[in-house]
C-alpha atoms as a PDB file:
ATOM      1  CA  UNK A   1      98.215  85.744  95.534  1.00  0.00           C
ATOM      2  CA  UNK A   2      98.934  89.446  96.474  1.00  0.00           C
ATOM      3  CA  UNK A   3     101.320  91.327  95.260  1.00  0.00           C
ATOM      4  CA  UNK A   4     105.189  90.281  95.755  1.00  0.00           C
ATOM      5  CA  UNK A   5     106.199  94.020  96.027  1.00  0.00           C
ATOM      6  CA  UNK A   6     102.863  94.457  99.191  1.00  0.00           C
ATOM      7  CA  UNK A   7     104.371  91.515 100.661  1.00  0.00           C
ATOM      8  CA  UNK A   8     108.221  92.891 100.767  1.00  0.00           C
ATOM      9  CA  UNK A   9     106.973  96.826 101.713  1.00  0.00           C
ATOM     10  CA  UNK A  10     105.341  95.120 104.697  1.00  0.00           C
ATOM     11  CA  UNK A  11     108.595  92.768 105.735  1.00  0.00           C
ATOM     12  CA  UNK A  12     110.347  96.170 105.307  1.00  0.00           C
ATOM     13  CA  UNK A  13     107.898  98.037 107.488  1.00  0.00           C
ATOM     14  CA  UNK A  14     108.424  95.024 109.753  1.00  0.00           C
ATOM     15  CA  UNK A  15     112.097  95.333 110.407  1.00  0.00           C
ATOM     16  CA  UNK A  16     111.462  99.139 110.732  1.00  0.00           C
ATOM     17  CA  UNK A  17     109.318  98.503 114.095  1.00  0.00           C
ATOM     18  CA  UNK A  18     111.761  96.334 115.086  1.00  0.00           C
ATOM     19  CA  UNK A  19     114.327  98.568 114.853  1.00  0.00           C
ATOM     20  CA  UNK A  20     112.957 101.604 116.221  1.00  0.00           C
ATOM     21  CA  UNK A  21     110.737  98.904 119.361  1.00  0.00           C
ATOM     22  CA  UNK A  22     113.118 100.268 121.791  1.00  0.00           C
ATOM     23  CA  UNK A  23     113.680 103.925 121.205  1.00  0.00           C
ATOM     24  CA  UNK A  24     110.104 104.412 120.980  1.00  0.00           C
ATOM     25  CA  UNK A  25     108.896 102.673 124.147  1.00  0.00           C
ATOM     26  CA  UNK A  26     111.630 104.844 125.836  1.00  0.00           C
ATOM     27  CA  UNK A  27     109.871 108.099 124.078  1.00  0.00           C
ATOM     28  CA  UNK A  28     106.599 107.153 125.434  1.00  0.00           C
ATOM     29  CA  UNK A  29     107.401 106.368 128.974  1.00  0.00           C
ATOM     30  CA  UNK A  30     108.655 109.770 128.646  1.00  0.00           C
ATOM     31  CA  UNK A  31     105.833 111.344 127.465  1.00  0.00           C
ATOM     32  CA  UNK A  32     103.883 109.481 130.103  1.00  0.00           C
ATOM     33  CA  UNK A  33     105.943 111.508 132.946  1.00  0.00           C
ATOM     34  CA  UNK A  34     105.312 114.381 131.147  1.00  0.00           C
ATOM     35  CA  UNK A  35     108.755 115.493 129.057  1.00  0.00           C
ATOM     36  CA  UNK A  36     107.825 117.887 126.326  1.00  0.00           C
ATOM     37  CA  UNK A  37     110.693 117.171 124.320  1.00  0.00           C
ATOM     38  CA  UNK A  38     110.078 113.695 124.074  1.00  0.00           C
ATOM     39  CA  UNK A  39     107.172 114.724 121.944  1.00  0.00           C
ATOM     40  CA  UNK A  40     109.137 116.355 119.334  1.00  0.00           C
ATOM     41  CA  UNK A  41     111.738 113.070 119.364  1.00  0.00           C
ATOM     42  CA  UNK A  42     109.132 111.122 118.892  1.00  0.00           C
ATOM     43  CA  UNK A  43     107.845 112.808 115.993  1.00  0.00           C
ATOM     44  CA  UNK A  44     111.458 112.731 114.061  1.00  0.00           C
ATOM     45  CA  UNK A  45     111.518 109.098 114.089  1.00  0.00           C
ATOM     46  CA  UNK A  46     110.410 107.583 110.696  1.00  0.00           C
ATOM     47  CA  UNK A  47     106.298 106.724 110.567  1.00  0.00           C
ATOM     48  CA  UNK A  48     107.206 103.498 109.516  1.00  0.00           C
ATOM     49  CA  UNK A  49     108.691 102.805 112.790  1.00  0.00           C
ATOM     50  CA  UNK A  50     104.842 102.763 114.164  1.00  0.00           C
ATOM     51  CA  UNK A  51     103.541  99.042 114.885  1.00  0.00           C
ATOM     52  CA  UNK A  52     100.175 100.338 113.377  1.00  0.00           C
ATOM     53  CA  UNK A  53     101.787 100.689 110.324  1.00  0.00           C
ATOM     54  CA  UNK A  54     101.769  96.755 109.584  1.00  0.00           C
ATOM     55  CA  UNK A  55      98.946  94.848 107.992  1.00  0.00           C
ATOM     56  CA  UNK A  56      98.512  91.216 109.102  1.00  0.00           C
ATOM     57  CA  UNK A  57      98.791  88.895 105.925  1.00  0.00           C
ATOM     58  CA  UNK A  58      98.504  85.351 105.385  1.00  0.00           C
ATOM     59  CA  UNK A  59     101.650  83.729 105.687  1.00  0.00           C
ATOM     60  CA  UNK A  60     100.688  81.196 102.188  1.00  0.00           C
ATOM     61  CA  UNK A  61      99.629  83.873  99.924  1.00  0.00           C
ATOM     62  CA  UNK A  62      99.999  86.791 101.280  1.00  0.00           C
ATOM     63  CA  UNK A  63      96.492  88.207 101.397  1.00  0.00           C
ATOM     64  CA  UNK A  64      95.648  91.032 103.585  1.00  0.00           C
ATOM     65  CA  UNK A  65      92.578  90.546 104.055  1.00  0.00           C
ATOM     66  CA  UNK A  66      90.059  87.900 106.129  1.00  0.00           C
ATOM     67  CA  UNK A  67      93.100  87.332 107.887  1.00  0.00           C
ATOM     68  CA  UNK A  68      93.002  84.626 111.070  1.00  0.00           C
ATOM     69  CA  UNK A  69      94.713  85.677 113.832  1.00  0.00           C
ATOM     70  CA  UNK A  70      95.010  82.296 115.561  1.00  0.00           C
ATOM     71  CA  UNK A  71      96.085  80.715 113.046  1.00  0.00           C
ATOM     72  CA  UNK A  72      98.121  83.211 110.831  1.00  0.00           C
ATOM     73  CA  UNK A  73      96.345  82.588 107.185  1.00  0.00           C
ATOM     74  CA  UNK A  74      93.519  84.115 105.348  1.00  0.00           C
ATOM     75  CA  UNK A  75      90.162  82.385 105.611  1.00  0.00           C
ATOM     76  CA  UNK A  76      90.221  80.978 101.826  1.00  0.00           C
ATOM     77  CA  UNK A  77      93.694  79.203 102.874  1.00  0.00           C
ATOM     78  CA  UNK A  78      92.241  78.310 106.699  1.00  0.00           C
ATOM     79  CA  UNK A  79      89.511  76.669 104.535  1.00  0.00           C
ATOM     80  CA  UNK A  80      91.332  74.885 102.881  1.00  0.00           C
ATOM     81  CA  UNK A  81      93.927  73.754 104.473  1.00  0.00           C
ATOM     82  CA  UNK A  82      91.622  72.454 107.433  1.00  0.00           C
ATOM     83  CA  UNK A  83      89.821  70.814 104.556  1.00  0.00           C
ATOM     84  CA  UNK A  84      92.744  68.742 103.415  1.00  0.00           C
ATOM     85  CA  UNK A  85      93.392  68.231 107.264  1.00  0.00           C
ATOM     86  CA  UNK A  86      96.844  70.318 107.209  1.00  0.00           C
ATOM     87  CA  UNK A  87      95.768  72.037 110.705  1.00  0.00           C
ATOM     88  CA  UNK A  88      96.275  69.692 113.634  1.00  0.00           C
ATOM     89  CA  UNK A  89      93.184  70.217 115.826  1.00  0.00           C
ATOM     90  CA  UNK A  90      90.968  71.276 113.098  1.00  0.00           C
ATOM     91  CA  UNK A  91      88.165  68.996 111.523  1.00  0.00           C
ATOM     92  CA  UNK A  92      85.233  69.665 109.120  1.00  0.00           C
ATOM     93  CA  UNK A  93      82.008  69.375 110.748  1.00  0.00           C
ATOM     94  CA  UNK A  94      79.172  67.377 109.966  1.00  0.00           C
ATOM     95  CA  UNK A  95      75.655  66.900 111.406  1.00  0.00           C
END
């Protein structure tokens, strides 16, 4: 299980992007028509309010990493969740 503090910093970061979605697409359609002010606006805006700031975690445990997009777990959770059959759609394989 990660870290509870990892988990909350990234919900925080979270409702940061949110936040900030709107004034930031605005900034960059700027930029895009070539305002050089835009730039500097852009820059005063807190860096958490960049969606490349977020890490994808499992939503069970929280782990960051072997993380399943699809699906929205880690691999050791995807495993065994579709083991106990949890997943609809999902079945262990045998040949």
């Amino acid at each position: 299980m990660a870290k509870v503090a990892m988990m909350e910093k990234n919900l925080k970061i979270a409702k940061t992007v949110e936040k900030y979605a709107a004034k930031r697409a605005e900034l960059k359609e700027r930029i895009r028509k070539g305002d050089r002010e835009a730039i500097k606006e852009l820059a005063k805006l807190p860096r958490n309010a960049s969606p490349t700031r977020l890490r994808n975690r499992c939503q069970v445990n929280g782990r960051p990493r072997g993380y399943m997009r699809e699906f929205g777990i880690s691999r050791i959770m995807f495993r065994k969740l579709a083991g106990e059959g949890s997943i609809p759609g999902v079945t262990k394989s045998s040949w």
